[in-house]
N, C-alpha and C. Protein backbone atom coordinates (compact mmCIF):
# COMPACT_ATOMS: atom_id res chain seq x y z
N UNK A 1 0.83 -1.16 0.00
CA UNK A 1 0.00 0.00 0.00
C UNK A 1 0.88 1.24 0.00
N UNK A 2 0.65 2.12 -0.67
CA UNK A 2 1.07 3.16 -1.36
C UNK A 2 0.49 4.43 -0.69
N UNK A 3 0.79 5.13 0.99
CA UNK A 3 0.51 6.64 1.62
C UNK A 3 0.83 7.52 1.35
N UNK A 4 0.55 8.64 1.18
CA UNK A 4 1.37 9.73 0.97
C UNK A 4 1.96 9.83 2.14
N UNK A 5 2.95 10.75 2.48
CA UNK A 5 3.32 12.05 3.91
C UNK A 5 2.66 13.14 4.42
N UNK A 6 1.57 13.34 3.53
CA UNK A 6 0.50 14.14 3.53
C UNK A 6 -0.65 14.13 4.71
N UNK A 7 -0.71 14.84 5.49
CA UNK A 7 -1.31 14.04 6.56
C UNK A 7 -2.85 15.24 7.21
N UNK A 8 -3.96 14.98 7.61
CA UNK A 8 -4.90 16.01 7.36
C UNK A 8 -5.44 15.20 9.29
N UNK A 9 -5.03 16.12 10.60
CA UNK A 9 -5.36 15.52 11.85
C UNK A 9 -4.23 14.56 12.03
N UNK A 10 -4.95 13.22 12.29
CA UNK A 10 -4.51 11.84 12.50
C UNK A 10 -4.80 11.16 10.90
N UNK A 11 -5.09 11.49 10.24
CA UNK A 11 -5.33 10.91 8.84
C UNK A 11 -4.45 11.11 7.80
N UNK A 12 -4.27 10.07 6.98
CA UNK A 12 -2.99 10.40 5.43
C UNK A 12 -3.39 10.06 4.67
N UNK A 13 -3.04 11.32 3.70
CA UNK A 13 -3.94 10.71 2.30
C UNK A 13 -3.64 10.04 1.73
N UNK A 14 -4.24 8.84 1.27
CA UNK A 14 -3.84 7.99 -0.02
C UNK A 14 -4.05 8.29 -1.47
N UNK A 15 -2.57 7.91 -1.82
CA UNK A 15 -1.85 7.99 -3.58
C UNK A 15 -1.77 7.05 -4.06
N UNK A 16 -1.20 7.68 -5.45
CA UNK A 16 -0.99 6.52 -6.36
C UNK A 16 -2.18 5.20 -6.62
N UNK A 17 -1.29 4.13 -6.83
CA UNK A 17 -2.05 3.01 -7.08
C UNK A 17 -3.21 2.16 -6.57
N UNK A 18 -2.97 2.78 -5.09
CA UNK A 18 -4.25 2.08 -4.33
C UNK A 18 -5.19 3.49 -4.11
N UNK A 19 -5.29 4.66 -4.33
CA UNK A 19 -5.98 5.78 -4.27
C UNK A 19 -6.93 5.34 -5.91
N UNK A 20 -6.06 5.20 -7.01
CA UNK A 20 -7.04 5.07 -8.06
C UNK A 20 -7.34 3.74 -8.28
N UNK A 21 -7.20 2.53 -7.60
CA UNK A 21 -8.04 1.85 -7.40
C UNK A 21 -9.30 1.86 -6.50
N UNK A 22 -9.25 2.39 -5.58
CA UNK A 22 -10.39 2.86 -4.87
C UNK A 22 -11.54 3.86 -5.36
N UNK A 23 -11.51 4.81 -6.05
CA UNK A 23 -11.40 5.47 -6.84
C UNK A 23 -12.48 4.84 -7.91
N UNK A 24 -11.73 3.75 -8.39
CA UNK A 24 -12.26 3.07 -9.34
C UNK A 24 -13.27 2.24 -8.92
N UNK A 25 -13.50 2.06 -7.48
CA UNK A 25 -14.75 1.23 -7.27
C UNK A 25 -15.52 1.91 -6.46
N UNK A 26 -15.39 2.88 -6.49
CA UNK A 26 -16.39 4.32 -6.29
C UNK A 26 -16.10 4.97 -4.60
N UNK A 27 -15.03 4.44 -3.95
CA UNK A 27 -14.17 5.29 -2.80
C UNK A 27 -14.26 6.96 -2.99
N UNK A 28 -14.72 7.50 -2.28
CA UNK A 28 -14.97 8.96 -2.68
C UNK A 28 -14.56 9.68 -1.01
N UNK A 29 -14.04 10.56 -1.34
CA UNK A 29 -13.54 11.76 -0.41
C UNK A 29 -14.99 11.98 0.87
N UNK A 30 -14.57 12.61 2.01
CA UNK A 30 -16.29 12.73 2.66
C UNK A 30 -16.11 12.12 3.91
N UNK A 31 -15.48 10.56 4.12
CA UNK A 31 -15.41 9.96 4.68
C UNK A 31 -14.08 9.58 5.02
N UNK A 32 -13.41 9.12 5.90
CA UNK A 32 -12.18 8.55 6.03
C UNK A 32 -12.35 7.44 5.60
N UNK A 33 -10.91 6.36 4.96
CA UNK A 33 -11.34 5.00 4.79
C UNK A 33 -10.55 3.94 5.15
N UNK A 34 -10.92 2.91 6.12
CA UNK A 34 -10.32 2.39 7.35
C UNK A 34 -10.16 1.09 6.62
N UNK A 35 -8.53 0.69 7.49
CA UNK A 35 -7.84 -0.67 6.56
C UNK A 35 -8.04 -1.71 7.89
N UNK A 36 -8.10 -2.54 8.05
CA UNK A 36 -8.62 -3.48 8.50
C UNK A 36 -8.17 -4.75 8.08
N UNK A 37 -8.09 -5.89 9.15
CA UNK A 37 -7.77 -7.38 8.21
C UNK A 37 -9.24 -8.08 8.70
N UNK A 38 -9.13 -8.67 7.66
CA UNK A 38 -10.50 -9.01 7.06
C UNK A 38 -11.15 -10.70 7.79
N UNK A 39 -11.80 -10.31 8.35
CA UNK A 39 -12.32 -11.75 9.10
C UNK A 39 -13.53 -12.75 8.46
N UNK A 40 -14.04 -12.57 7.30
CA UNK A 40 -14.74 -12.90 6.70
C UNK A 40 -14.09 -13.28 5.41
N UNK A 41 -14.97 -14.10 4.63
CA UNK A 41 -14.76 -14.79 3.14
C UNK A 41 -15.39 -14.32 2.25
N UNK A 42 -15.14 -14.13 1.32
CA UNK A 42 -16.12 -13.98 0.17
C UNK A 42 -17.60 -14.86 -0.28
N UNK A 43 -17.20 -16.23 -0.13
CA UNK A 43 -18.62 -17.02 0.60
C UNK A 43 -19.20 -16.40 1.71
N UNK A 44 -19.00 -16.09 3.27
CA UNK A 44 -19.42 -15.47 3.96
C UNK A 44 -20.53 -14.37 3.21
N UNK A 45 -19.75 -13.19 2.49
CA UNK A 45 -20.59 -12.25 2.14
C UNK A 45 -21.39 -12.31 1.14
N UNK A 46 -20.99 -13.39 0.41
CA UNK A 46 -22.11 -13.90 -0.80
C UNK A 46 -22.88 -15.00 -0.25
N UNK A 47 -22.93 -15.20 1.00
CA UNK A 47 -24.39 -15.70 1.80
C UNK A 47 -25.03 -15.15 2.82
N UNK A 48 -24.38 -13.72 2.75
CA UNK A 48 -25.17 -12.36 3.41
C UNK A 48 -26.02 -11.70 2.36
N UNK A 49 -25.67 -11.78 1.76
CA UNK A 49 -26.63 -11.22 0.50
C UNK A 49 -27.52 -11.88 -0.39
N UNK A 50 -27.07 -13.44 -0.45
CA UNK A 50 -28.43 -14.41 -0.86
C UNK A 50 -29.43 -15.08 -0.15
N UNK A 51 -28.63 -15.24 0.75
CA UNK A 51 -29.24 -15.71 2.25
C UNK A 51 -29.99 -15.19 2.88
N UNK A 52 -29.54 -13.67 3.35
CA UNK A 52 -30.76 -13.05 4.47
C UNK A 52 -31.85 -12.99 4.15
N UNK A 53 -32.81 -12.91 5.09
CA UNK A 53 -33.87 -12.72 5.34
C UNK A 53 -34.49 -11.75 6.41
N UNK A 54 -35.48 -10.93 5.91
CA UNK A 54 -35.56 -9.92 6.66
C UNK A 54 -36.40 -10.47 8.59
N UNK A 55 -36.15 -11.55 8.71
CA UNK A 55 -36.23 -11.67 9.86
C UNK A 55 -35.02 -12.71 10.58
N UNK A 56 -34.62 -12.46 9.56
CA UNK A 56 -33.09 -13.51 9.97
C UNK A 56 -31.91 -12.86 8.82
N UNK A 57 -31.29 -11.94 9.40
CA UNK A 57 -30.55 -11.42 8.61
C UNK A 57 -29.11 -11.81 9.01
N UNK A 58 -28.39 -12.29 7.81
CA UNK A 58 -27.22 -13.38 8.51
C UNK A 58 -25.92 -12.14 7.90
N UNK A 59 -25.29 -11.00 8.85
CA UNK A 59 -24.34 -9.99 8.95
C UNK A 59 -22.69 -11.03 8.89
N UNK A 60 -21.86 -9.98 7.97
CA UNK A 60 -20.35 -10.13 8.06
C UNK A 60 -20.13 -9.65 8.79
N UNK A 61 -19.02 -9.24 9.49
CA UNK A 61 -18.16 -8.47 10.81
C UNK A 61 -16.71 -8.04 10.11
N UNK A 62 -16.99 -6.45 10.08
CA UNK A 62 -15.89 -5.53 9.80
C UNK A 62 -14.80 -5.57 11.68
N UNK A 63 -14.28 -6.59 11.59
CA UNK A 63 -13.23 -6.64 12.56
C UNK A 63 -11.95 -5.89 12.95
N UNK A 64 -11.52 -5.14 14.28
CA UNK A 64 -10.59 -4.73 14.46
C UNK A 64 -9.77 -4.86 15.61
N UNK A 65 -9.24 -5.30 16.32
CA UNK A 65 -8.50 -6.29 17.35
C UNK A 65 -7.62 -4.63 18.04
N UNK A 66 -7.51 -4.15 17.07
CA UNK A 66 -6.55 -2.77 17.31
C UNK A 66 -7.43 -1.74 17.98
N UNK A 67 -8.72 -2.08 17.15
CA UNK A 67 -9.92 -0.50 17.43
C UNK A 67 -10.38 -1.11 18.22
N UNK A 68 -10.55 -2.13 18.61
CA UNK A 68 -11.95 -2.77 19.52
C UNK A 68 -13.11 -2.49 18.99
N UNK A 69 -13.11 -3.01 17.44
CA UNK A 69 -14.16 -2.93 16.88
C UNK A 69 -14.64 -4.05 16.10
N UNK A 70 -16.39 -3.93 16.08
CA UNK A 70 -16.98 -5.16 15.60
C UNK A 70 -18.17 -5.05 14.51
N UNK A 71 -17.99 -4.54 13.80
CA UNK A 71 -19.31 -3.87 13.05
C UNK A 71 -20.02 -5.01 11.90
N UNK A 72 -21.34 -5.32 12.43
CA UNK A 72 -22.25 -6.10 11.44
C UNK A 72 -22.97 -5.33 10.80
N UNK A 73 -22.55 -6.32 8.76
CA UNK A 73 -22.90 -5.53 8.22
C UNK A 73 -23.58 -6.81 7.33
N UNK A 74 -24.70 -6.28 6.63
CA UNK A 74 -25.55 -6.97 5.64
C UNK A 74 -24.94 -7.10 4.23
N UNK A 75 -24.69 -7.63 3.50
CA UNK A 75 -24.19 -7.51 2.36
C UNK A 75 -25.52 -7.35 1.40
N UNK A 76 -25.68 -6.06 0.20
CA UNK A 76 -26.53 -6.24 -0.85
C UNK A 76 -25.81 -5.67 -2.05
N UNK A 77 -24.12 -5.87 -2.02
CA UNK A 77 -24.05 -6.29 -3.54
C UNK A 77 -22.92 -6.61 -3.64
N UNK A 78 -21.97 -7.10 -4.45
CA UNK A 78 -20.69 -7.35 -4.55
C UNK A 78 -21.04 -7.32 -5.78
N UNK A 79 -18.82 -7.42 -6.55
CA UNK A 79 -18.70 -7.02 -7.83
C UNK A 79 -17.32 -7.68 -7.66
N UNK A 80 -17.21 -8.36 -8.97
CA UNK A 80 -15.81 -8.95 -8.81
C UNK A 80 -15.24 -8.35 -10.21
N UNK A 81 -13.84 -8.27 -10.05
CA UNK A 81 -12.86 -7.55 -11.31
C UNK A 81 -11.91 -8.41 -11.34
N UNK A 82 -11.49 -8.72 -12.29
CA UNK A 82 -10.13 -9.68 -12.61
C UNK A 82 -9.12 -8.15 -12.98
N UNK A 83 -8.75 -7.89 -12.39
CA UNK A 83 -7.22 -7.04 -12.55
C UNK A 83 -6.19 -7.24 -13.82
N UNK A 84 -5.87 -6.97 -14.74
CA UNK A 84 -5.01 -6.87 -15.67
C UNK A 84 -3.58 -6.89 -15.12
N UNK A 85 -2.94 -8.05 -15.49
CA UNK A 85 -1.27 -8.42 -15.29
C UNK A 85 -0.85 -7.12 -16.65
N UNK A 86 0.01 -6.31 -15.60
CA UNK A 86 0.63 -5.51 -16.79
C UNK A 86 2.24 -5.18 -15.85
N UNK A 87 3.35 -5.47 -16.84
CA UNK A 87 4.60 -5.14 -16.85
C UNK A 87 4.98 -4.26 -17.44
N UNK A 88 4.65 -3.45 -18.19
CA UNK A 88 4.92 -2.33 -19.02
C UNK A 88 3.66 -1.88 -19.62
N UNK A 89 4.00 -0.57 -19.29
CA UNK A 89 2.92 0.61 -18.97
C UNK A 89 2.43 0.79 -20.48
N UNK A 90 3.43 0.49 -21.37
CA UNK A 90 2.65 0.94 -22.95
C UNK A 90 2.48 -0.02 -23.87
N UNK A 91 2.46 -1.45 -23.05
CA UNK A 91 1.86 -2.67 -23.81
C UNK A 91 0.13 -2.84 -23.40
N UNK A 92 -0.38 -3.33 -24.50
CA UNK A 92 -1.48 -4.24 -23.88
C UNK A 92 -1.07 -5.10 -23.05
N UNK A 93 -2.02 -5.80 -21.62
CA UNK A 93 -1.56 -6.69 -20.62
C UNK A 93 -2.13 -7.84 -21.39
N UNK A 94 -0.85 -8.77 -20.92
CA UNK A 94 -1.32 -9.95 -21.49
C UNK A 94 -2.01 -10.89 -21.27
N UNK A 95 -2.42 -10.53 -19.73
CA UNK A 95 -3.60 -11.19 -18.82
C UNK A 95 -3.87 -10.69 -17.88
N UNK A 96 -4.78 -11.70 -16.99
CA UNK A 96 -4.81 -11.21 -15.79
C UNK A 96 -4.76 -11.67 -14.43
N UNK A 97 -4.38 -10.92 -13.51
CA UNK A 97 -4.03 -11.56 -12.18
C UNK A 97 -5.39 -12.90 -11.75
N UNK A 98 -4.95 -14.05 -11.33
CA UNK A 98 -5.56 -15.53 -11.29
C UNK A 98 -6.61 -14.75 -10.42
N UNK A 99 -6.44 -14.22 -9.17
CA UNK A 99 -7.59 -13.92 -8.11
C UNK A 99 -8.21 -12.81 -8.53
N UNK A 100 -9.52 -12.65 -8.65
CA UNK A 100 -10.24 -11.47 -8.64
C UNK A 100 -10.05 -10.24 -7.53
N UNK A 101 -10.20 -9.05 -7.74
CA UNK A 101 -10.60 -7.92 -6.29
C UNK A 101 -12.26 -8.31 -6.25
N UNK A 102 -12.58 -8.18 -4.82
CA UNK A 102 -13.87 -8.09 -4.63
C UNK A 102 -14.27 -6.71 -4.06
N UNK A 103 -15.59 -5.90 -4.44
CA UNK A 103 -15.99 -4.84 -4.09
C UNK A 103 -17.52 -5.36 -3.46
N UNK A 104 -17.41 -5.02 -2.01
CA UNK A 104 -19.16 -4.84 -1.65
C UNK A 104 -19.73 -3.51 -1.04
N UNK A 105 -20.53 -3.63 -0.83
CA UNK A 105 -21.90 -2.61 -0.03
C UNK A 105 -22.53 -3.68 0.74
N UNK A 106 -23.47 -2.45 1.55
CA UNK A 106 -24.28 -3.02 2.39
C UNK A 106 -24.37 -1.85 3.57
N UNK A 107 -25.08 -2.50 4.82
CA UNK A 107 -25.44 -1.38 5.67
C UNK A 107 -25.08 -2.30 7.17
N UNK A 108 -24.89 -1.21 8.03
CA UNK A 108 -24.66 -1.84 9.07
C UNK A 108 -26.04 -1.82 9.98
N UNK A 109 -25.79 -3.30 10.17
CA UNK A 109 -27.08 -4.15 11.11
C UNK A 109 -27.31 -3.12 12.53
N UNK A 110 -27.92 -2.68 12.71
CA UNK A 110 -28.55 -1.68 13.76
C UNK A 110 -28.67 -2.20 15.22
N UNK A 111 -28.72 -1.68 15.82
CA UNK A 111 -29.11 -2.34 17.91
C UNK A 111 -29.68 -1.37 18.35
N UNK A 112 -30.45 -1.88 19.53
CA UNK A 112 -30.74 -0.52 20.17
C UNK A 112 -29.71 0.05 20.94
N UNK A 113 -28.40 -0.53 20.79
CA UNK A 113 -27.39 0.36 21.58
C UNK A 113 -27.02 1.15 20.62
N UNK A 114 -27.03 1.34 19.60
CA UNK A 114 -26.55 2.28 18.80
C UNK A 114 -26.71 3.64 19.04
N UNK A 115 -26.02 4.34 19.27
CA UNK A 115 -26.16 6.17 19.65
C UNK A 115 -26.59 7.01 18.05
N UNK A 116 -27.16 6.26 17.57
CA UNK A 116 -27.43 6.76 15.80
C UNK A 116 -28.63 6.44 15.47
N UNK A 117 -29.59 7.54 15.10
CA UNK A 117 -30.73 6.52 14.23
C UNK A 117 -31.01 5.93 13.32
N UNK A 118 -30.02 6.63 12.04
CA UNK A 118 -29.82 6.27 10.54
C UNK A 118 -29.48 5.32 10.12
N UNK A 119 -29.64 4.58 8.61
CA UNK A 119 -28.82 3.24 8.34
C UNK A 119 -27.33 4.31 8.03
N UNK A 120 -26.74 3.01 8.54
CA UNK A 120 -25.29 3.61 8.02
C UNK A 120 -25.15 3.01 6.48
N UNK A 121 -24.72 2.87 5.85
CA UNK A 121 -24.17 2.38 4.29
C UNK A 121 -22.64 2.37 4.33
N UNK A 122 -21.96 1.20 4.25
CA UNK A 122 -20.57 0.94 4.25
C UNK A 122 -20.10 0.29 2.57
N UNK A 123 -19.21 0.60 2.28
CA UNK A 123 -18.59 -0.21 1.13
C UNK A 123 -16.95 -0.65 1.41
N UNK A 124 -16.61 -2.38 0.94
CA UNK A 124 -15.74 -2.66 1.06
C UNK A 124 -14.82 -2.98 -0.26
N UNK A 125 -13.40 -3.13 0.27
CA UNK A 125 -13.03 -3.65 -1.13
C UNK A 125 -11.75 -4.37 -0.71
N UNK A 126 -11.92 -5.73 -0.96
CA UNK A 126 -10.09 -6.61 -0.98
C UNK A 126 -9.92 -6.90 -2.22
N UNK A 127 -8.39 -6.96 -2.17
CA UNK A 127 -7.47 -7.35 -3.56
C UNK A 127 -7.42 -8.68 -3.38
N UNK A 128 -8.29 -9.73 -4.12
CA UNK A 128 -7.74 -10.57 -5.15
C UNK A 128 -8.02 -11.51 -3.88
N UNK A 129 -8.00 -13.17 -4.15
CA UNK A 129 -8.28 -14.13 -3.27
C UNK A 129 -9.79 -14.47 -2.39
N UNK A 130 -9.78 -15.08 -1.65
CA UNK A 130 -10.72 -15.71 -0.77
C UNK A 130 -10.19 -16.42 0.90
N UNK A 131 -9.32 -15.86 0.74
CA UNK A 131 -9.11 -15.97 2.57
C UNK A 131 -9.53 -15.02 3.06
N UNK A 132 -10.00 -15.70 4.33
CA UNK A 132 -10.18 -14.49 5.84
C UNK A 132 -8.88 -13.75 6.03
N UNK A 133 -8.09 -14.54 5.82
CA UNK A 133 -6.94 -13.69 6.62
C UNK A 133 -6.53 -12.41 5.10
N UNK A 134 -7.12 -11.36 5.40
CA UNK A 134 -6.74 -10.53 3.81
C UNK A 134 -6.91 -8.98 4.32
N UNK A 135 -6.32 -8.09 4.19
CA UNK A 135 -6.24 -6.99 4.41
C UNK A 135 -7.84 -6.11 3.16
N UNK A 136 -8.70 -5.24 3.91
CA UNK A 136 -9.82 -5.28 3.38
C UNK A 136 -9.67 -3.34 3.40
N UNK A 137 -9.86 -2.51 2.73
CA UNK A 137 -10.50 -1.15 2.84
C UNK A 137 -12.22 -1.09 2.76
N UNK A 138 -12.59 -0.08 3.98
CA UNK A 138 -14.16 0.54 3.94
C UNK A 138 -13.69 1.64 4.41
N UNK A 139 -15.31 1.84 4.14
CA UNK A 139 -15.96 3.09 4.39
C UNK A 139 -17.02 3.71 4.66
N UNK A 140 -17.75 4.65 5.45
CA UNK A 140 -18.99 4.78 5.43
C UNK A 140 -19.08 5.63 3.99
N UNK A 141 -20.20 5.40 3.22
CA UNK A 141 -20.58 6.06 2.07
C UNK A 141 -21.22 7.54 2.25
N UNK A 142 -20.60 8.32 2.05
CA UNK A 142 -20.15 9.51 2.48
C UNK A 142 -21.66 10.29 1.54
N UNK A 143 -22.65 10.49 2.42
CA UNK A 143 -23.27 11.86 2.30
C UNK A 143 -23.11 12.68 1.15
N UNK A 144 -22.34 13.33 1.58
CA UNK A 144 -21.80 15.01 0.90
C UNK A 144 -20.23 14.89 0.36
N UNK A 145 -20.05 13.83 -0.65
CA UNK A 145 -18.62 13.53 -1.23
C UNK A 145 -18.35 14.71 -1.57
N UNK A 146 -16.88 14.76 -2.16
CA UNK A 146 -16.25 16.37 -2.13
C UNK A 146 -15.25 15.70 -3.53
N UNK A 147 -15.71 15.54 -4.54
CA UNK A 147 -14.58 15.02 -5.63
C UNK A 147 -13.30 15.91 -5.75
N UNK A 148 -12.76 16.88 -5.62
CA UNK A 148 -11.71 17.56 -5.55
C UNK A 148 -10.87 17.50 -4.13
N UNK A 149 -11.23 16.60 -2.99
CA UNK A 149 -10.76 16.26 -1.88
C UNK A 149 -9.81 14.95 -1.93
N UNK A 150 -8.70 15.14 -1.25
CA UNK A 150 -7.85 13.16 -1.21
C UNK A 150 -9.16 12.59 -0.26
N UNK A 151 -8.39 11.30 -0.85
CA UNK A 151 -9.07 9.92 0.18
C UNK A 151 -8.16 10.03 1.76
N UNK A 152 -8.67 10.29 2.31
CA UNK A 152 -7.94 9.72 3.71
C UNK A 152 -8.05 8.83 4.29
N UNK A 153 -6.67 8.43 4.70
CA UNK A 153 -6.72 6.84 5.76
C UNK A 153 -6.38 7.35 7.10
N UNK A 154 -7.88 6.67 7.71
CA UNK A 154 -8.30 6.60 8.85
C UNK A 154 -7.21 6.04 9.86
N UNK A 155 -6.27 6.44 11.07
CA UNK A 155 -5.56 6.20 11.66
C UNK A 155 -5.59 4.80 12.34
């Protein structure tokens, strides 16, 4: 992963290669966007989203061991991209990377402990594979995006 030195509070903006990949799966300024290792599967979240039922709604968990955080979230969409193998910038690529990136949405599952009344709306995104063990970016889906703003990573 690719930070700038650029730093806005406790937050740094992200460049380069992982800024316009994010970017590219609709990561938008507004929100900070928090890196995380990923405790869930891609099965997991593609049986949050075929699976639930609105009286049995079966949530992933945005996990953080660091934050002391646990956030259930519903999955209602994913998107998979096969990434282009490219070694040189002014060839066509001649393929593409074996593992897909996965991109989801969804909202986080509500309690009455929650100090919020609103749905929240989160979007995730990992590079490539199907292990739990995988480094994952989200975000809350930001309101009032600011397209002329960096992405910031959340401390």
């Amino acid at each position: 992963m690719e930070v700038s030195a650029t730093t806005t509070g406790d937050k740094r903006a992200i460049s380069g290669d992982l800024e316009a990949r994010l970017r590219r799966y609709g990561f938008e300024s507004g929100e900070p966007v928090h890196e995380f290792y990923l405790c869930f599967t891609v099965a997991d979240a593609l049986a949050s989203m075929t699976e639930s039922s609105y009286s049995n709604p079966i949530p992933v968990r945005l996990t953080s061991d660091e934050h002391d955080v646990n956030i259930p979230v519903i999955v209602t969409r994913a998107d998979v991209r096969y990434q282009p193998f490219v070694d040189r910038l002014d060839e066509t690529p001649p393929g593409c990377h074996e593992r897909p990136d996965w991109y989801f949405e969804g909202w986080v599952l509500k309690s009455g402990f929650d100090p919020f009344d609103h749905i929240t709306r989160v979007r995730v995104f990992r590079q490539g594979g199907d292990t739990s063990a995988a480094t994952v970016f989200w975000q809350v889906i930001p309101k009032d995006p600011d397209p002329d703003a960096p992405l910031l990573l959340a401390p």
